[in-house]
Protein backbone atom coordinates (compact mmCIF):
# COMPACT_ATOMS: atom_id res chain seq x y z
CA UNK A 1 76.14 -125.53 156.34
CA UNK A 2 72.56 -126.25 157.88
CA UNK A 3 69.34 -127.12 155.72
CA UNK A 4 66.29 -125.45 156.25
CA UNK A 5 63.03 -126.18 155.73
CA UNK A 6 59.61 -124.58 156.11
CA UNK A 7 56.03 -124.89 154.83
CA UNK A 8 52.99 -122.59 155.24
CA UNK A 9 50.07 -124.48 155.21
CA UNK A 10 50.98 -128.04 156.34
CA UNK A 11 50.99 -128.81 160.07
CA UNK A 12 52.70 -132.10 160.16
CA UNK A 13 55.32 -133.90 162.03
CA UNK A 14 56.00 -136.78 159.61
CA UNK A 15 56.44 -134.48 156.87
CA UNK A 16 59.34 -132.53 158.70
CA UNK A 17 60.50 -135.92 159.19
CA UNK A 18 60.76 -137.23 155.76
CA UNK A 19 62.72 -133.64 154.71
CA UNK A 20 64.92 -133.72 157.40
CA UNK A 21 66.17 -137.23 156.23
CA UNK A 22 66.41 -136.04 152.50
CA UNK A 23 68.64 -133.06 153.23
CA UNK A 24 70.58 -134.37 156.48
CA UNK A 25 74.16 -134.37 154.55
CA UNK A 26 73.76 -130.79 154.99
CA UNK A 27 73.64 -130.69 159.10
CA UNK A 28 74.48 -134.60 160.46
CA UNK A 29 75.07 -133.13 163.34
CA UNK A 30 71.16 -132.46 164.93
CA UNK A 31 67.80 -132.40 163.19
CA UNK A 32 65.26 -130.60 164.57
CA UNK A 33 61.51 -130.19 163.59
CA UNK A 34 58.52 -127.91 165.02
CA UNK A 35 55.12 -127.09 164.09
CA UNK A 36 52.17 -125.27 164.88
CA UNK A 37 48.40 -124.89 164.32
CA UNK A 38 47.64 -122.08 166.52
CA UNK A 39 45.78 -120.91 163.12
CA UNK A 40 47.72 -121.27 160.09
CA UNK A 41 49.27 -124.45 160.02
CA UNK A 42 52.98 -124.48 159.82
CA UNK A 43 56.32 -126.38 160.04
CA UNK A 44 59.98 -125.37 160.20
CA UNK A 45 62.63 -128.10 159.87
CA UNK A 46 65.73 -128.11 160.20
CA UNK A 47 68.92 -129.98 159.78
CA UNK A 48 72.01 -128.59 161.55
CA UNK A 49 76.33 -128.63 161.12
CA UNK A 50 77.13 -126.84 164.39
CA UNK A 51 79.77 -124.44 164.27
CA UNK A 52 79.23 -121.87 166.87
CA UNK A 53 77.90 -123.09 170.00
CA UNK A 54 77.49 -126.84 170.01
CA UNK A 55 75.67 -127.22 172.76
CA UNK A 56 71.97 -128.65 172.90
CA UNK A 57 71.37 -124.78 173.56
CA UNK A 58 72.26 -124.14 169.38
CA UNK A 59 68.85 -126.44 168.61
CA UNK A 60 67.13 -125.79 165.40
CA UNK A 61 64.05 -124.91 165.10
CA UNK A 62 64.86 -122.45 167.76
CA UNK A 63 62.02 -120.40 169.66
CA UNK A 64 61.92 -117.40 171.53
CA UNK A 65 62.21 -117.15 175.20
CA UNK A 66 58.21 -116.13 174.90
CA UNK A 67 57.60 -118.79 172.63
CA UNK A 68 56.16 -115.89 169.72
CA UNK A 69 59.00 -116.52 167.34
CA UNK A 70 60.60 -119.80 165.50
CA UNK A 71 63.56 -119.46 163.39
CA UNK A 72 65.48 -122.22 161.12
CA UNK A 73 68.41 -121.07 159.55
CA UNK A 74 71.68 -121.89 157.32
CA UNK A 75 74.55 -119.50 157.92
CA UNK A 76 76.64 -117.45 160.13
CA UNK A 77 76.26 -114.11 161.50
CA UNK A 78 80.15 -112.99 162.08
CA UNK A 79 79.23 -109.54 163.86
CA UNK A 80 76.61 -111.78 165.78
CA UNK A 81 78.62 -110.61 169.19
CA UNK A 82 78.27 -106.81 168.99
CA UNK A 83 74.73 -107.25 167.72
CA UNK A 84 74.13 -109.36 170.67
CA UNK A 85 75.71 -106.43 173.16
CA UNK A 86 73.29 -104.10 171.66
CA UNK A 87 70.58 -106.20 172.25
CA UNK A 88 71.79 -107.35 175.85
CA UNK A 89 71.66 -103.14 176.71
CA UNK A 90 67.97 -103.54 175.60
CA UNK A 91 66.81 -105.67 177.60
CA UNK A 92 66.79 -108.50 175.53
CA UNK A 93 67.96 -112.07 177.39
CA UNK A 94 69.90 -114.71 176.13
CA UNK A 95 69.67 -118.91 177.07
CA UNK A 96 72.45 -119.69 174.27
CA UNK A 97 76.20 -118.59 172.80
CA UNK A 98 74.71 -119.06 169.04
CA UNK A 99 74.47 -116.93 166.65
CA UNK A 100 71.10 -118.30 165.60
CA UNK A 101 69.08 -116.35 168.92
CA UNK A 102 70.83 -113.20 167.91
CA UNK A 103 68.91 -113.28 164.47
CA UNK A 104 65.88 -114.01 166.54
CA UNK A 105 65.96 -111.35 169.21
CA UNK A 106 67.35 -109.11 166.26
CA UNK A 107 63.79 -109.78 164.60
CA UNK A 108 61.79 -109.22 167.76
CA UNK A 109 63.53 -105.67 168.35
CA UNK A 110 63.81 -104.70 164.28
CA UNK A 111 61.30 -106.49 162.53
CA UNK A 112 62.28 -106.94 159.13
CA UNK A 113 64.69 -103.91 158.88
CA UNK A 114 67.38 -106.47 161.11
CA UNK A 115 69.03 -107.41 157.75
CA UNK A 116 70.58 -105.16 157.67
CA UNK A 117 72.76 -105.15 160.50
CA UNK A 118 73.68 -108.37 159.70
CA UNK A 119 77.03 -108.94 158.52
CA UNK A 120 77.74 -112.56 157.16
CA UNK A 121 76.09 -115.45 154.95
CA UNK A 122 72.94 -116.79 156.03
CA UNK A 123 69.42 -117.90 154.71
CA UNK A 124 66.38 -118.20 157.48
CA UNK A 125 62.76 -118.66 158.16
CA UNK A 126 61.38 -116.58 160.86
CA UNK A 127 57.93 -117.80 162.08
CA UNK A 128 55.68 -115.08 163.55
CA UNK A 129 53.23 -116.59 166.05
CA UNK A 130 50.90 -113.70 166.98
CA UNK A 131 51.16 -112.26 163.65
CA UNK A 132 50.44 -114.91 161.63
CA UNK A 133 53.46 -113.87 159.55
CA UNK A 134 56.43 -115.79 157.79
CA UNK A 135 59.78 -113.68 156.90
CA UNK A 136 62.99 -114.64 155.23
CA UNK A 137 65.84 -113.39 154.07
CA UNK A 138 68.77 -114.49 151.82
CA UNK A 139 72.47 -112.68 152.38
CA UNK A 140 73.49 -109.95 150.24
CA UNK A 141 75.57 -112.09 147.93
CA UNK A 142 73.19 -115.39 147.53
CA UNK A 143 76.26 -117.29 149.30
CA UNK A 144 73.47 -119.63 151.21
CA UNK A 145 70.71 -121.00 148.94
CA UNK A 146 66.80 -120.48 149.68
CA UNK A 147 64.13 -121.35 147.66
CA UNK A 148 60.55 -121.24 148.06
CA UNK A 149 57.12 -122.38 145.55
CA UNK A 150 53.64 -121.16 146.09
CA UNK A 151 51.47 -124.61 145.70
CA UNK A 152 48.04 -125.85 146.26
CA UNK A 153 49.46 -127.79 149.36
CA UNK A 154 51.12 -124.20 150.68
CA UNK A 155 54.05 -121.97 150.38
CA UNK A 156 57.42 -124.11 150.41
CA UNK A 157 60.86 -122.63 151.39
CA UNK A 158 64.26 -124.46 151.38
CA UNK A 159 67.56 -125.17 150.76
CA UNK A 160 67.61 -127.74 148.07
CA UNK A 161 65.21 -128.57 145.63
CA UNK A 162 65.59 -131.69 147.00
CA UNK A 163 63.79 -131.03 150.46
CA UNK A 164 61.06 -129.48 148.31
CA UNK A 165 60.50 -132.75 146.27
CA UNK A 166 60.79 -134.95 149.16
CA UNK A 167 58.46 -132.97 150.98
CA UNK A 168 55.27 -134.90 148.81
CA UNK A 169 53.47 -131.10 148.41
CA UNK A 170 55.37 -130.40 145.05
CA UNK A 171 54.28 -131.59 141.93
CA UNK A 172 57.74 -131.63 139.68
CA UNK A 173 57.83 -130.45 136.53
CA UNK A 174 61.25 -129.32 134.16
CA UNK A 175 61.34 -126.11 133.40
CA UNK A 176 62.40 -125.94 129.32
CA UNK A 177 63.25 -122.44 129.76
CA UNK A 178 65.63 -123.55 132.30
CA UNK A 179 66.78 -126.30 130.48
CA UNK A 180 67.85 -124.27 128.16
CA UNK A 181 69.49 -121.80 129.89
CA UNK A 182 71.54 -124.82 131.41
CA UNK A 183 73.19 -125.96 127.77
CA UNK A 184 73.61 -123.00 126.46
CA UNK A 185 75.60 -121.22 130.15
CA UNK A 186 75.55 -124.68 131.99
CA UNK A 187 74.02 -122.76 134.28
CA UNK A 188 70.46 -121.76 135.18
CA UNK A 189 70.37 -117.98 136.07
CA UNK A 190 68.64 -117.03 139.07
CA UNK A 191 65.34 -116.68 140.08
CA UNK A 192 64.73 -119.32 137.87
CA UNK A 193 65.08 -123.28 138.70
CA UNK A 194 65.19 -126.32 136.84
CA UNK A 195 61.94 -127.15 138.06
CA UNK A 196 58.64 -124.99 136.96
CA UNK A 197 57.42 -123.03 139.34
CA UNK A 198 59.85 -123.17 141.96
CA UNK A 199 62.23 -119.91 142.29
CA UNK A 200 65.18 -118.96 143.60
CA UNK A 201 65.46 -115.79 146.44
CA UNK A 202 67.47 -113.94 144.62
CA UNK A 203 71.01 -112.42 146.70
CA UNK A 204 69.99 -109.69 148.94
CA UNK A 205 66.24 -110.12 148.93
CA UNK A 206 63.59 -110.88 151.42
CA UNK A 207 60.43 -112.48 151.47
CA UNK A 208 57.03 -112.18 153.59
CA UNK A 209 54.14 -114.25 153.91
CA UNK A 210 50.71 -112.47 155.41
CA UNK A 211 47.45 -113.24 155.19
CA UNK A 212 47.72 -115.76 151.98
CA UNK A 213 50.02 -113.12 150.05
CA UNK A 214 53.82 -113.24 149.41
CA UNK A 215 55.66 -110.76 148.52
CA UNK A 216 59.76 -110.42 147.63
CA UNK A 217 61.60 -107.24 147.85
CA UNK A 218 65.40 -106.16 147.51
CA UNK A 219 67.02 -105.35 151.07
CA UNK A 220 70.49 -104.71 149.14
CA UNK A 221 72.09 -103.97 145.95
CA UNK A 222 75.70 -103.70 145.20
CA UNK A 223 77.41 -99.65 146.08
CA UNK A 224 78.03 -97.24 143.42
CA UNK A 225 81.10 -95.52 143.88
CA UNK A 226 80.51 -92.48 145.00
CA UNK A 227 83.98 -89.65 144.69
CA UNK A 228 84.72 -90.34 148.27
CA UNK A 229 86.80 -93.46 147.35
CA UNK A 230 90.56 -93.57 147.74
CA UNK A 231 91.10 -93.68 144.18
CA UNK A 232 89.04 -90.36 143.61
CA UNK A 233 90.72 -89.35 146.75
CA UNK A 234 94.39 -89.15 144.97
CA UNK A 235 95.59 -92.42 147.35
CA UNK A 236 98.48 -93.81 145.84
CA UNK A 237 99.37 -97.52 144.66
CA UNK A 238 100.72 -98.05 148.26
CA UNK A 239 97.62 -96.93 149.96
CA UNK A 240 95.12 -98.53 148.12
CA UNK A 241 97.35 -102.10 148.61
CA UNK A 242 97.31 -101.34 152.41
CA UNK A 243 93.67 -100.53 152.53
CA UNK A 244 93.15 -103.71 150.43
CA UNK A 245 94.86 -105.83 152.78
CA UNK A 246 93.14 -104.35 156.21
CA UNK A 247 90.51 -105.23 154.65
CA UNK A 248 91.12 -108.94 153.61
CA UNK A 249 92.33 -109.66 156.67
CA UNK A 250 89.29 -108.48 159.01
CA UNK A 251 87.22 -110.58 156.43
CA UNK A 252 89.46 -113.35 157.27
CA UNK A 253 88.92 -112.77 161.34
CA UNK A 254 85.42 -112.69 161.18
CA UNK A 255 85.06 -115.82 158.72
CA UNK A 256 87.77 -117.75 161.52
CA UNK A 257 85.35 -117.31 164.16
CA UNK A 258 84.19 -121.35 165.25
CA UNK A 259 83.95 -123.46 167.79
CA UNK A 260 85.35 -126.14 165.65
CA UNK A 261 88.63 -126.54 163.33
CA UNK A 262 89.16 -124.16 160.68
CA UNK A 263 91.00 -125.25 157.65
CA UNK A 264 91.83 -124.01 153.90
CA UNK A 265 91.41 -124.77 149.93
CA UNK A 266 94.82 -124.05 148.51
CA UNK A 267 95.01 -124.06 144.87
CA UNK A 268 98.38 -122.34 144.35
CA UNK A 269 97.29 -119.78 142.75
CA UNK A 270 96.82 -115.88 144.08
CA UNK A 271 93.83 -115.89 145.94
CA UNK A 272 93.80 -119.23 147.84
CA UNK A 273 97.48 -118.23 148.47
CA UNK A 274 96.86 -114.74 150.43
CA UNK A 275 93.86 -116.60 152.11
CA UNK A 276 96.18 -119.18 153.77
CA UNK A 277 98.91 -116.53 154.70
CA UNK A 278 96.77 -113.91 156.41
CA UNK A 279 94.94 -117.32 158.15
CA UNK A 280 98.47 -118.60 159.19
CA UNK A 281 98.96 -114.81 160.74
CA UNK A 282 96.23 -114.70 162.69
CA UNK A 283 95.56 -118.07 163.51
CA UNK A 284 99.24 -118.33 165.34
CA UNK A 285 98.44 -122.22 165.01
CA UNK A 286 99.33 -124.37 162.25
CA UNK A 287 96.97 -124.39 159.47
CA UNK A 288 95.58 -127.29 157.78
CA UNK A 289 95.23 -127.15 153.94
CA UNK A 290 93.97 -128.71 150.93
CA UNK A 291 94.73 -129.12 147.45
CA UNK A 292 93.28 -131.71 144.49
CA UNK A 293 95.75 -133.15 142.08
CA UNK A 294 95.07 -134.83 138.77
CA UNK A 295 96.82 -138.32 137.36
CA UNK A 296 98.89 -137.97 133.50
CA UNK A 297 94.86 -137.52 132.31
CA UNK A 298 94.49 -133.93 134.00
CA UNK A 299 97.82 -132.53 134.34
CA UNK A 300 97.06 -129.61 132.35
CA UNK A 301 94.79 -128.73 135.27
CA UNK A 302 97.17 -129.96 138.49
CA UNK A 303 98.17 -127.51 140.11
CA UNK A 304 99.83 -129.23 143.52
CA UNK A 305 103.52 -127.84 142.71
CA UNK A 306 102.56 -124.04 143.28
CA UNK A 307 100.24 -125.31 146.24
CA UNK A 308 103.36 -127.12 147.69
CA UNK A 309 105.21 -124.37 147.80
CA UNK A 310 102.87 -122.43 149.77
CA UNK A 311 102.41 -125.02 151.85
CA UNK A 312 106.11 -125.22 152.74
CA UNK A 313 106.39 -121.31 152.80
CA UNK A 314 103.78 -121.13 155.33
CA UNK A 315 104.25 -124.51 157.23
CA UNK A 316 100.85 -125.67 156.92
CA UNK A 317 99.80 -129.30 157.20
CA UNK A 318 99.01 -130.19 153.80
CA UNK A 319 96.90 -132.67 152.80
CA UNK A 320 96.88 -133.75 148.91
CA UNK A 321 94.05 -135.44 147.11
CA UNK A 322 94.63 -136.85 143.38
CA UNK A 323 92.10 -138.00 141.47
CA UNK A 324 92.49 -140.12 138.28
CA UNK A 325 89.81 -139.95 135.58
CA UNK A 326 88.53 -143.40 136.82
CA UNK A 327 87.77 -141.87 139.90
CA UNK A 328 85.71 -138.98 138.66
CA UNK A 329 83.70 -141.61 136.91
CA UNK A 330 83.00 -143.70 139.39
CA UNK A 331 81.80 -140.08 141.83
CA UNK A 332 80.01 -138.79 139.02
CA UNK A 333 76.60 -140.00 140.42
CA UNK A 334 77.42 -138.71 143.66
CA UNK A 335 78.32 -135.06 142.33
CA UNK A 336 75.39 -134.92 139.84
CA UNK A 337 72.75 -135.78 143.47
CA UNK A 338 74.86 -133.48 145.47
CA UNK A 339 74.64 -130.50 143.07
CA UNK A 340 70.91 -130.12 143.18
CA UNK A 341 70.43 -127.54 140.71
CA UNK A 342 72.31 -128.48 137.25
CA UNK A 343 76.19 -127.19 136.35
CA UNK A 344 78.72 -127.24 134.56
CA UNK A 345 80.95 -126.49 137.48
CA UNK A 346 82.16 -127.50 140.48
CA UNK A 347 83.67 -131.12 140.15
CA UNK A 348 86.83 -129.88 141.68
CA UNK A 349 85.02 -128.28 144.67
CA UNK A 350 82.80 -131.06 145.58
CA UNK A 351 86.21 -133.50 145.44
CA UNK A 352 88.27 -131.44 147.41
CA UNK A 353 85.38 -130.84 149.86
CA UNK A 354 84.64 -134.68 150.55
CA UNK A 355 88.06 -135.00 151.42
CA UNK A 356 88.53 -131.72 153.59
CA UNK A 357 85.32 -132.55 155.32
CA UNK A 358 87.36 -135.98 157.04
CA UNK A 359 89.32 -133.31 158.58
CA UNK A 360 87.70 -130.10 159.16
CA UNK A 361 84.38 -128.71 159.57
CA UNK A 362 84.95 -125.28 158.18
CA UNK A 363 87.07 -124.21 154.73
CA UNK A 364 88.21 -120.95 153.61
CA UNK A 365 88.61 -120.85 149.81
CA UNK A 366 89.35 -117.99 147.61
CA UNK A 367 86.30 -118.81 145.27
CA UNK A 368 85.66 -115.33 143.99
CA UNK A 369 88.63 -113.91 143.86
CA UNK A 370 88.88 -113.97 140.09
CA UNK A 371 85.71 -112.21 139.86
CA UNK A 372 86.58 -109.33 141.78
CA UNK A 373 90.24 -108.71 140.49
CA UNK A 374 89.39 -109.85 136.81
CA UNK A 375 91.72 -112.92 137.13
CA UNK A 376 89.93 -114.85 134.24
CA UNK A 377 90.95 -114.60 130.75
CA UNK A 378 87.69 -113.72 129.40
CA UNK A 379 88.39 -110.55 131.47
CA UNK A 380 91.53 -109.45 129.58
CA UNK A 381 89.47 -110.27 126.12
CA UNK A 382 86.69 -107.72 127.33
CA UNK A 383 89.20 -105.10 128.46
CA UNK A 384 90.48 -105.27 124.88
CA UNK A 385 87.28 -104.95 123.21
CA UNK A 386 86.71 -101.65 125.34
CA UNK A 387 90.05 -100.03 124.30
CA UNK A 388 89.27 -101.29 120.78
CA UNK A 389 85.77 -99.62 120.90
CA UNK A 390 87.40 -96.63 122.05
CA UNK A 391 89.68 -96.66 119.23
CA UNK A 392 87.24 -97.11 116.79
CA UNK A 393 84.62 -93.65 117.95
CA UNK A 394 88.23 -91.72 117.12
CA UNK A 395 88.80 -93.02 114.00
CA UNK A 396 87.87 -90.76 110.85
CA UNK A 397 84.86 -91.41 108.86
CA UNK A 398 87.38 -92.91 105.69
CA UNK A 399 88.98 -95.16 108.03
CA UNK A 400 85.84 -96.43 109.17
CA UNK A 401 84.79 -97.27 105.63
CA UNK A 402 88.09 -99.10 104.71
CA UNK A 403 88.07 -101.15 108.05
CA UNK A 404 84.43 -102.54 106.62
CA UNK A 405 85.07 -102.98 103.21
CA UNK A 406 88.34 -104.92 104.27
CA UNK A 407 85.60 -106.99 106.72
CA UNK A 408 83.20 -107.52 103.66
CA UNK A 409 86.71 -109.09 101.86
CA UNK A 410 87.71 -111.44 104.51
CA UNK A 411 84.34 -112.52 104.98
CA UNK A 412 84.10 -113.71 101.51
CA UNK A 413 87.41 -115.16 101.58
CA UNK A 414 86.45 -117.15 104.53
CA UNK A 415 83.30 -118.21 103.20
């Protein structure tokens, strides 16, 4: 990951300096800040983890070779190569192998319709000189975190909540609303943020800045299914498991793309699992993998034996990470300032990602899964309440009567 930075409004160096220091755990690798008063003050900042490209050619803020255009940006484009061959039969010239000057030349040839030929997770700034115009853009899932905050010092955009504060031009205040959101989901839903006044770009949205106005619009919204799928189709069980896995597995190519070491979260369970043996396939190296354990205090949750044997299965060099209770105590500071916005989640995660990052740079993980194949529990209770809702429009007016009056009696009981 990379953090990004930008403010509309404030032309200063030693600002960009003080943010880049705040959020440089997200990009130790190079820091980069720019800035320009050509009317409307500005800075971009940015803090960068290279992946692709690791040359002093990936630098961030990055301008274009005409010096109208200044990106920062948190991501990676995996289709950045045939977008770039597109643009190369254009006309459009090319100092660097990142990914990062394909978004920009992208830009310069689409304006802000290039979204959506972007396949991949990203969040960036784009700096229009001429114009006088700021756009960004947020990935169609929200898998790379922007936010922004109109102020009386400017408009602020960023990665953290923490770059915003550090930056000096917010003045914080808790949002109760949030707050409460937070204890009742230990979450806070999006656009909001546990500070007032300071949103969240929702997942496949994009933002403008012209002439002192900002405006957000929605680039991209989940498909309906339309009757062209393969279930509509009449596919059978063994098509629709073959489609399925075509599919997995190009996501899996694209996301291996680096110039660095590629490693895996391995859980044991399902989705982690499939991950790591479609990345052992087309790696044809040997994988390195990941799993957190728990001491006699979390054994419920340990899940290392069904991660082992996946492990073995596939050959992988596994490295195990156990954590005792005393541990999570004494990291519990660390997690609560790394997880900028407030959860409930995500101990696990941030464990087992401090000790993959000593090894690799880049982590597949099969966060998600569960959500798209209905792996949770809570899944299997709502299924039931549909086929019990169901059941209940069939049955007879009489029957609906007794099934209350027998609620009315247990009600009472219990009470």
């Amino acid at each position: 990951m990379c953090g990004i930075f930008g403010v509309v409004g404030q032309a200063d160096r030693e600002l960009g300096e003080r943010v880049t220091r705040a959020i440089n755990h997200r990009g130790p690798d190079d820091s980069g800040i720019w800035v320009d008063s050509t009317d409307m003050p500005v800075t971009l900042a940015n803090t960068r983890l290279a992946i692709i490209d690791l040359s002093i050619a990936g630098h961030m803020p990055m301008l274009s070779e005409d010096g109208r255009l200044a990106i920062t940006y948190n991501g990676e484009v995996y289709n950045f190569a045939e977008i770039r061959a597109e643009l190369e039969q254009r006309g459009h010239y090319f100092r660097s192998q990142s990914d990062t000057e394909v978004i920009l030349n992208a830009y310069a040839q689409w304006g802000d319709e290039c979204v959506h030929r972007f396949r991949g997770m990203f969040a960036f700034l784009i700096w229009d000189v001429p114009g006088q115009r700021l756009f960004a853009a947020r990935d169609r899932l929200g898998i790379k975190p922007l936010y922004w905050s109109e102020t009386d010092n400017g408009l602020l955009l960023a990665s953290e909540l923490k770059a915003m504060l550090s930056s000096g031009l917010l003045n914080p205040a808790l949002d109760f609303h949030a707050l409460h959101h937070f204890l009742t989901f230990y979450a806070v839903p999006p656009p909001r943020t546990i500070l007032q006044g300071v949103h969240a770009l929702l997942p496949g949205h994009c933002l403008t800045w012209e002439k002192g106005n900002v405006a957000v619009r929605q680039y991209w919204d989940v498909p309906t299914v339309e009757n062209g799928d393969l279930m509509s189709a009449g596919a059978d069980a063994v098509e629709i498991r073959r489609e399925l896995r075509r599919l997995l597995e190009e996501s899996i190519r694209l996301r291996m793309i680096a110039d660095v070491p590629v490693g895996a979260f391995l859980s044991g369970g399902v989705d982690s699992s499939a991950v790591v043996a479609l990345m052992t396939r087309l790696s044809g190296e040997r994988l390195q993998t990941f799993s957190i354990g728990f001491h006699a205090e979390g054994q419920r949750m340990d899940e290392r034996r069904f991660a082992g044997i996946v492990a073995r299965r596939y050959d992988t060099e596994h490295n195990e990470v156990v954590i005792s209770g005393r541990d999570v105590a004494a990291q519990l500071p660390d997690f609560i300032r790394a997880m900028d916005q407030p959860t409930g989640d995500g101990l696990n995660t941030y464990l087992v990602s401090r000790a993959t990052a000593r090894h690799v740079k880049v982590a597949l993980s099969g966060l998600g899964g569960d959500e798209l194949f209905a792996g949770y529990r809570q899944y299997r209770y709502m299924l039931q309440a549909q086929r019990a809702g169901r059941l209940w429009k069939r049955l007879p007016g009489l029957g609906k009567a007794a099934a209350r009056a027998a609620a009315r009696q247990l009600a009472r009981i219990s009470g």
